[in-house]
PDB file of N, CA and C in Angstrom:
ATOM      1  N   UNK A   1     -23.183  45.659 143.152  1.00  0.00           N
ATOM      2  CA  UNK A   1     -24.374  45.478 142.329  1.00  0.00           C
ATOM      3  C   UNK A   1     -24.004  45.622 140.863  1.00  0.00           C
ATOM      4  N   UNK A   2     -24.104  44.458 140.415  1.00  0.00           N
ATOM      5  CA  UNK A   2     -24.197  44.638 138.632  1.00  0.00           C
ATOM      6  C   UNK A   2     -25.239  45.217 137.945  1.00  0.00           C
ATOM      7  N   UNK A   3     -24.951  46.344 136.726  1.00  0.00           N
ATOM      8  CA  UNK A   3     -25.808  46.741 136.138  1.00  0.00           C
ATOM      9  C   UNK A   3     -25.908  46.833 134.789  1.00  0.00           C
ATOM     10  N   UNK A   4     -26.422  45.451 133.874  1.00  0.00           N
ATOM     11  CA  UNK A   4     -26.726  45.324 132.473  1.00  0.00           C
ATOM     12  C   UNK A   4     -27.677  45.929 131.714  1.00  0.00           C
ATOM     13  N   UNK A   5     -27.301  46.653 130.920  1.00  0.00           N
ATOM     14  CA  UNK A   5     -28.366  46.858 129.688  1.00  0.00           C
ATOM     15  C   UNK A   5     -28.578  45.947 128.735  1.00  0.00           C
ATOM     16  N   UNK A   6     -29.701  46.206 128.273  1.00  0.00           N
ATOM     17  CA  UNK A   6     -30.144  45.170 126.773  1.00  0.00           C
ATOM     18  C   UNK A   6     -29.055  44.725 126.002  1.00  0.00           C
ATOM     19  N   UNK A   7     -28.321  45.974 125.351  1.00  0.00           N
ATOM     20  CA  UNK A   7     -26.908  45.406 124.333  1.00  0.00           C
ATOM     21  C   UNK A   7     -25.941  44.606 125.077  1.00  0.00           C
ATOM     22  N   UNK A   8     -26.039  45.189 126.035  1.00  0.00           N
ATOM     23  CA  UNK A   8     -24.487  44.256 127.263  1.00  0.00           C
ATOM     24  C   UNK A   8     -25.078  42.810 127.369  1.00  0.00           C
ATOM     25  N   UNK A   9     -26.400  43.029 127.584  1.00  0.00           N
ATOM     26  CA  UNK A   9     -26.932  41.526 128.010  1.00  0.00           C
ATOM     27  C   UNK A   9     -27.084  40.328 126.624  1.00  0.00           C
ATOM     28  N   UNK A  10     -27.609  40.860 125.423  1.00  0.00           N
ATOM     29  CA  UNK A  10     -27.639  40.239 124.086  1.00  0.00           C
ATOM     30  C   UNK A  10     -25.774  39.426 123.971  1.00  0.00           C
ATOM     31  N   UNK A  11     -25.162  40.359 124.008  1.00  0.00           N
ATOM     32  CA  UNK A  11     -23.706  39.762 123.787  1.00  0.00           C
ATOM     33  C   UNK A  11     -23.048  38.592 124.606  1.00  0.00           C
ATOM     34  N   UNK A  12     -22.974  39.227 126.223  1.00  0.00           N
ATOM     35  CA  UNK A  12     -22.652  38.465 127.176  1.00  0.00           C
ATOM     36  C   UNK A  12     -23.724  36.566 127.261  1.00  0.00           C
ATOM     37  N   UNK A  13     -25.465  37.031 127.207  1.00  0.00           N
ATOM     38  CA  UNK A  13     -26.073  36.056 126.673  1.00  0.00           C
ATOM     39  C   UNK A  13     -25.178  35.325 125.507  1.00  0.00           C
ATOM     40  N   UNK A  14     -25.093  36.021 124.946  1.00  0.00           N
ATOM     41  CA  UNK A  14     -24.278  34.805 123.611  1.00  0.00           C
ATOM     42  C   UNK A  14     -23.010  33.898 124.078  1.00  0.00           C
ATOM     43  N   UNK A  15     -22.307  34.732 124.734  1.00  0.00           N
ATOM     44  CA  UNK A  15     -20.844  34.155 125.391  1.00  0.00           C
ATOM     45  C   UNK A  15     -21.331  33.050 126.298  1.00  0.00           C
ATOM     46  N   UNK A  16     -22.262  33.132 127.375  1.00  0.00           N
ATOM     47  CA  UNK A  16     -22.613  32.818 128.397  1.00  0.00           C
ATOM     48  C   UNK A  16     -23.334  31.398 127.947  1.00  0.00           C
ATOM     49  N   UNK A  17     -23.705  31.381 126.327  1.00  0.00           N
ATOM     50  CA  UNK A  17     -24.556  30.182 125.971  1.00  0.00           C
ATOM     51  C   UNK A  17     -23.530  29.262 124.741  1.00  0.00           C
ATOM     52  N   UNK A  18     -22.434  29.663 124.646  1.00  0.00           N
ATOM     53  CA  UNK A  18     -20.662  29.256 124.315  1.00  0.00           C
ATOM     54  C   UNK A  18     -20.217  28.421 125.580  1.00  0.00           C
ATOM     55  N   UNK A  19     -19.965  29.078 126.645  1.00  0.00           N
ATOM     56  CA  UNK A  19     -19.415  28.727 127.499  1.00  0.00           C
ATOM     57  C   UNK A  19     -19.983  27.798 128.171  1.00  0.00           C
ATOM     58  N   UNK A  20     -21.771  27.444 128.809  1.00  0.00           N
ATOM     59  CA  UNK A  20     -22.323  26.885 129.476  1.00  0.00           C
ATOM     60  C   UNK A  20     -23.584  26.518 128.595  1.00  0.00           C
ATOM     61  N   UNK A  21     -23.149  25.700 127.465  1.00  0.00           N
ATOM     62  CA  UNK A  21     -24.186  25.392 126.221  1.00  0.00           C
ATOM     63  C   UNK A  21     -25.385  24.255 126.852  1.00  0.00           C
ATOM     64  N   UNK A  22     -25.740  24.437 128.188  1.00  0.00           N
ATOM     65  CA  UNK A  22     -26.268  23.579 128.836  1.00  0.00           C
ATOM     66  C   UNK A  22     -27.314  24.647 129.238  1.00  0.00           C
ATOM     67  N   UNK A  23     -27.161  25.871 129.080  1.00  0.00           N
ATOM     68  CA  UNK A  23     -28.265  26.711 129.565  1.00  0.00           C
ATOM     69  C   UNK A  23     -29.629  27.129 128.690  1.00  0.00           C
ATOM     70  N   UNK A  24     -30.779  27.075 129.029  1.00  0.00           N
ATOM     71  CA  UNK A  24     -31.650  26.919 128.196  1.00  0.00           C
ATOM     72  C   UNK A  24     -31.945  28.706 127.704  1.00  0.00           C
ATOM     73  N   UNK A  25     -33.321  29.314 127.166  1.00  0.00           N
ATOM     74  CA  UNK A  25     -33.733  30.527 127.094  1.00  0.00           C
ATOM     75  C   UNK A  25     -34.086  31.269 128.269  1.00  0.00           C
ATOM     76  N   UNK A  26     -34.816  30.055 128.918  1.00  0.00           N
ATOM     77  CA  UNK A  26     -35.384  30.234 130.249  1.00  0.00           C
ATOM     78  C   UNK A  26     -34.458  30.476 131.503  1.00  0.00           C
ATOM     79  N   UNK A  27     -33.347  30.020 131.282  1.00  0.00           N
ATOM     80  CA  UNK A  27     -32.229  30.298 132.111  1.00  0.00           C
ATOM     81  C   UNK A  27     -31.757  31.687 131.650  1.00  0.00           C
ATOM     82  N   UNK A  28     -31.687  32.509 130.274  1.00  0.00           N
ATOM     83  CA  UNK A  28     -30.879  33.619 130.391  1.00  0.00           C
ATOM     84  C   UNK A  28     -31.757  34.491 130.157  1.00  0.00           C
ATOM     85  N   UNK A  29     -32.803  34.335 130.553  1.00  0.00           N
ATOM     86  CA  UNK A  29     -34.114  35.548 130.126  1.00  0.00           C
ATOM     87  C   UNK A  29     -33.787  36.550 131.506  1.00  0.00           C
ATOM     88  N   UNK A  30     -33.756  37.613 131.014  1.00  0.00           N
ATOM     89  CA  UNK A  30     -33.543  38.766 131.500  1.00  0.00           C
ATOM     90  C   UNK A  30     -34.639  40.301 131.339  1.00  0.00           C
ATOM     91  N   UNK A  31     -34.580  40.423 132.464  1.00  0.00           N
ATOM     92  CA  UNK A  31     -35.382  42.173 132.312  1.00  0.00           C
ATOM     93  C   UNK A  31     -34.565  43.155 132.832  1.00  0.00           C
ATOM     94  N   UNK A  32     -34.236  44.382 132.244  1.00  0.00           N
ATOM     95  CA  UNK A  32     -33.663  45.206 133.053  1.00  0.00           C
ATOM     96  C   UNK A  32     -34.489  46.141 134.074  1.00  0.00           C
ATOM     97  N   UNK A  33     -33.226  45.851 135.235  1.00  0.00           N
ATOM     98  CA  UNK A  33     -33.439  46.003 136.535  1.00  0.00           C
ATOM     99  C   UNK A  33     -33.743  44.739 137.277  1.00  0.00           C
ATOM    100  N   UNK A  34     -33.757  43.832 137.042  1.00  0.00           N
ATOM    101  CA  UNK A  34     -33.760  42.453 137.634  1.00  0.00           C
ATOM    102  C   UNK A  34     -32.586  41.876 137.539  1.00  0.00           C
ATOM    103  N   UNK A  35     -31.322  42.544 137.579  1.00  0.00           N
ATOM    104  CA  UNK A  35     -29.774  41.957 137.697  1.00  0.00           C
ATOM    105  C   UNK A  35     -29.131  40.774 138.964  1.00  0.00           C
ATOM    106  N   UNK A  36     -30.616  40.927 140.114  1.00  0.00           N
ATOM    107  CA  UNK A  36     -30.361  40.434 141.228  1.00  0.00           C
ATOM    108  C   UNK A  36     -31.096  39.078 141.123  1.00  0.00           C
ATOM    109  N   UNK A  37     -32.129  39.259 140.388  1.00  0.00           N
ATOM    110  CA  UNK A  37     -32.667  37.489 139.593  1.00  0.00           C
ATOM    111  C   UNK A  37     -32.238  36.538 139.203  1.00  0.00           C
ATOM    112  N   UNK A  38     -31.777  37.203 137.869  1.00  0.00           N
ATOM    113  CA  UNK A  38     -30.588  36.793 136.722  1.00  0.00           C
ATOM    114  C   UNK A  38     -29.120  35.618 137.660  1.00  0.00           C
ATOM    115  N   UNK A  39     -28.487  36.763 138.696  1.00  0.00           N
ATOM    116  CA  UNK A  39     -27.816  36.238 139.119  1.00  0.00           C
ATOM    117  C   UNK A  39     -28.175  34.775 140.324  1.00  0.00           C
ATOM    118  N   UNK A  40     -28.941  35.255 140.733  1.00  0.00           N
ATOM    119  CA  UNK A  40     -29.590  33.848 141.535  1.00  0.00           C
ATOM    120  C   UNK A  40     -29.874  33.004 140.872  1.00  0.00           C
ATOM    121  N   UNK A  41     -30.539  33.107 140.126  1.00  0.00           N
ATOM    122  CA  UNK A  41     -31.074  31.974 138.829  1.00  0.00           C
ATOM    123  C   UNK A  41     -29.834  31.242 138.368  1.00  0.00           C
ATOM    124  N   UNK A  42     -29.268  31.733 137.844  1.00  0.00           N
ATOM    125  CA  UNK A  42     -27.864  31.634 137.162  1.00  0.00           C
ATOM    126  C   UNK A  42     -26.695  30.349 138.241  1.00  0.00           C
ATOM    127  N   UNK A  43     -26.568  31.214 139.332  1.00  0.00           N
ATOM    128  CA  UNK A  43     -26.261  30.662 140.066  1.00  0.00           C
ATOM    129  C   UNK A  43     -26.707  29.319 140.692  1.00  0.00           C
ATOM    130  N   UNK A  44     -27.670  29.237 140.859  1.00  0.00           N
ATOM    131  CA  UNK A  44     -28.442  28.024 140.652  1.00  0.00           C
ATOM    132  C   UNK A  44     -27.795  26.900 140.188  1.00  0.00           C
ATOM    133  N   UNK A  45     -28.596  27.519 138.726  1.00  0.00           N
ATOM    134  CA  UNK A  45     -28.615  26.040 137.642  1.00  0.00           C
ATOM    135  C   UNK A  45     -27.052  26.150 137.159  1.00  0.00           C
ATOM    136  N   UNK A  46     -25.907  27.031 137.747  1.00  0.00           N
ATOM    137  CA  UNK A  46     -24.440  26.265 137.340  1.00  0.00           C
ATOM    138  C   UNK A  46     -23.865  26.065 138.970  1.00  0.00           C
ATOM    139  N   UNK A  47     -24.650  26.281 139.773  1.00  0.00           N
ATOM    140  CA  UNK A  47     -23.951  25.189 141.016  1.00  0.00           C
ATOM    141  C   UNK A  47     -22.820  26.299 141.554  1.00  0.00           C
ATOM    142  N   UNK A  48     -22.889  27.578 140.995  1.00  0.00           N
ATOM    143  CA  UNK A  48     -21.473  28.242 141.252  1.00  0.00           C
ATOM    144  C   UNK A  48     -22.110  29.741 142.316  1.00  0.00           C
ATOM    145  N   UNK A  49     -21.219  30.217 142.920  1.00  0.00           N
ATOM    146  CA  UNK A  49     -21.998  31.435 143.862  1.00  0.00           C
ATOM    147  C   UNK A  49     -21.993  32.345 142.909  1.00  0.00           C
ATOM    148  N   UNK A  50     -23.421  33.249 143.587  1.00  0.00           N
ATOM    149  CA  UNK A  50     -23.228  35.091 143.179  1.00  0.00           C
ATOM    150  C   UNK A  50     -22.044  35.666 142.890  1.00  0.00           C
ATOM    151  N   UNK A  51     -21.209  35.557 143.365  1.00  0.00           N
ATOM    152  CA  UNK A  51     -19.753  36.201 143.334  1.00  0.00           C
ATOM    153  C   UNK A  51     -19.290  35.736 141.828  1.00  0.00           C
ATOM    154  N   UNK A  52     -19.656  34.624 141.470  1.00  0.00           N
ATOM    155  CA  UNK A  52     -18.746  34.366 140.483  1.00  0.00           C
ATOM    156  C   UNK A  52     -19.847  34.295 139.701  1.00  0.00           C
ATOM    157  N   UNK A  53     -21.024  34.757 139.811  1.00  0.00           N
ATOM    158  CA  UNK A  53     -21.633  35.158 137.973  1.00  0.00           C
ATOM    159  C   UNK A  53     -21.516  36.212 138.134  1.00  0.00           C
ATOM    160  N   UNK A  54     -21.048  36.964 138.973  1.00  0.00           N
ATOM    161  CA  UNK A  54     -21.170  38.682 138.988  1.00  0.00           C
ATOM    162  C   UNK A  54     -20.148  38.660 138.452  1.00  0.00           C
ATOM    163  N   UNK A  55     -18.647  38.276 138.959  1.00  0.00           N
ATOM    164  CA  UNK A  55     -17.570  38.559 138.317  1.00  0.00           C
ATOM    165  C   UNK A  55     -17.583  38.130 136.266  1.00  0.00           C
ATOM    166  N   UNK A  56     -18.210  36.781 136.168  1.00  0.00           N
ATOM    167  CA  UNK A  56     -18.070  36.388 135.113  1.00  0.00           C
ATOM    168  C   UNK A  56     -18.746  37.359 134.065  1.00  0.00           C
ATOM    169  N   UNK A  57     -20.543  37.386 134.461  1.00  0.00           N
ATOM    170  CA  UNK A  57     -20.917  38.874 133.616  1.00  0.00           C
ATOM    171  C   UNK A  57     -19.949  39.655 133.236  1.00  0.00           C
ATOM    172  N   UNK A  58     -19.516  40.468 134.909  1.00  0.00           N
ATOM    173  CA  UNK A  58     -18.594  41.628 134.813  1.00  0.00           C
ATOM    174  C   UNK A  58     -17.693  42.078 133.410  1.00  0.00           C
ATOM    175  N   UNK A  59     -16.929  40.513 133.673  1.00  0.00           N
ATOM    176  CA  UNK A  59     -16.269  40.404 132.671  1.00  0.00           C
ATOM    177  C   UNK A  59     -16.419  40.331 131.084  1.00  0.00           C
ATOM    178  N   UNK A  60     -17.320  39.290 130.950  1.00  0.00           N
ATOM    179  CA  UNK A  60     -18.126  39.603 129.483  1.00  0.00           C
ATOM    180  C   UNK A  60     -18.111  40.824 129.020  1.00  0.00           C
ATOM    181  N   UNK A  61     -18.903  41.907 129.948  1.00  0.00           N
ATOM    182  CA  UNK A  61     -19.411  43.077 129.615  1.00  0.00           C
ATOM    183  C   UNK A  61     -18.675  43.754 129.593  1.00  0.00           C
ATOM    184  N   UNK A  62     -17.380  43.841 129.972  1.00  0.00           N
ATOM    185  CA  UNK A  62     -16.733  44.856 130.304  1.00  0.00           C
ATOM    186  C   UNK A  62     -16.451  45.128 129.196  1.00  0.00           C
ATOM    187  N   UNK A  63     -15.208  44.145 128.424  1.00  0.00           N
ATOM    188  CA  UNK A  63     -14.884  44.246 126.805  1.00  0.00           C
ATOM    189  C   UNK A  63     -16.125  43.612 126.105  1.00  0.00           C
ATOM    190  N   UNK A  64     -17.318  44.235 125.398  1.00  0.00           N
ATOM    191  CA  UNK A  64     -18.495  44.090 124.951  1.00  0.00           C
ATOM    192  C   UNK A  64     -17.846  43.267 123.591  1.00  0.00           C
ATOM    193  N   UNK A  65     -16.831  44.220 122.705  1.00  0.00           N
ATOM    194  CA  UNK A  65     -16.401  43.842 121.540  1.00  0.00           C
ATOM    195  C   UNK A  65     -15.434  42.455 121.370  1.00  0.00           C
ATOM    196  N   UNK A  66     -15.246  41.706 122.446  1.00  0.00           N
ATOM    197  CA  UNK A  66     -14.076  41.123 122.749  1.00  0.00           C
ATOM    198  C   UNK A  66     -14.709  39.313 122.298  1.00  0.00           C
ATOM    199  N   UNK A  67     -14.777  38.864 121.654  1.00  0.00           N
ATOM    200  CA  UNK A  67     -15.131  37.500 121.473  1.00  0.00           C
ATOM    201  C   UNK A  67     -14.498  36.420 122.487  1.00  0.00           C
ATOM    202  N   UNK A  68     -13.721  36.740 123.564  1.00  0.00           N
ATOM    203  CA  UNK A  68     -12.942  35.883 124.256  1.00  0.00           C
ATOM    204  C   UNK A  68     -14.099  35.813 125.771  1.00  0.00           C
ATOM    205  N   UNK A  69     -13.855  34.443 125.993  1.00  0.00           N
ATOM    206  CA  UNK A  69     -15.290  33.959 127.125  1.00  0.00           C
ATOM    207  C   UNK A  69     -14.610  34.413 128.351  1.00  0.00           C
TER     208      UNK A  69
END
């Protein structure tokens, strides 16, 4: 289970709209505690499994400071 906060999510959102500039607001709108949404949604509209927006988040978030996608 992934677990984002607001700041983790503002940043990673930014990377996430770099990387897949095809995603709208409505695609990265987020509430915390709805990490299990996010990822379905997500998953979705890039055609790719849970596993790999969990990992990809993961990653974003992990190095918060890190500008690399």
């Amino acid at each position: 289970m992934l677990k984002i906060n607001e700041e983790q999510w503002q940043v990673a959102k930014e990377k996430l709209r770099r990387k897949y500039n095809h995603l709208s607001d409505e695609d990265l709108a987020f509430q915390a505690g709805e990490e299990d949404k996010l990822i379905h949604k997500l998953s979705s509209r890039l055609r790719r499994k849970p596993s790999y927006i969990i990992f990809t988040i993961g990653k974003e978030i992990q190095d918060i400071n890190s500008n690399r996608l």
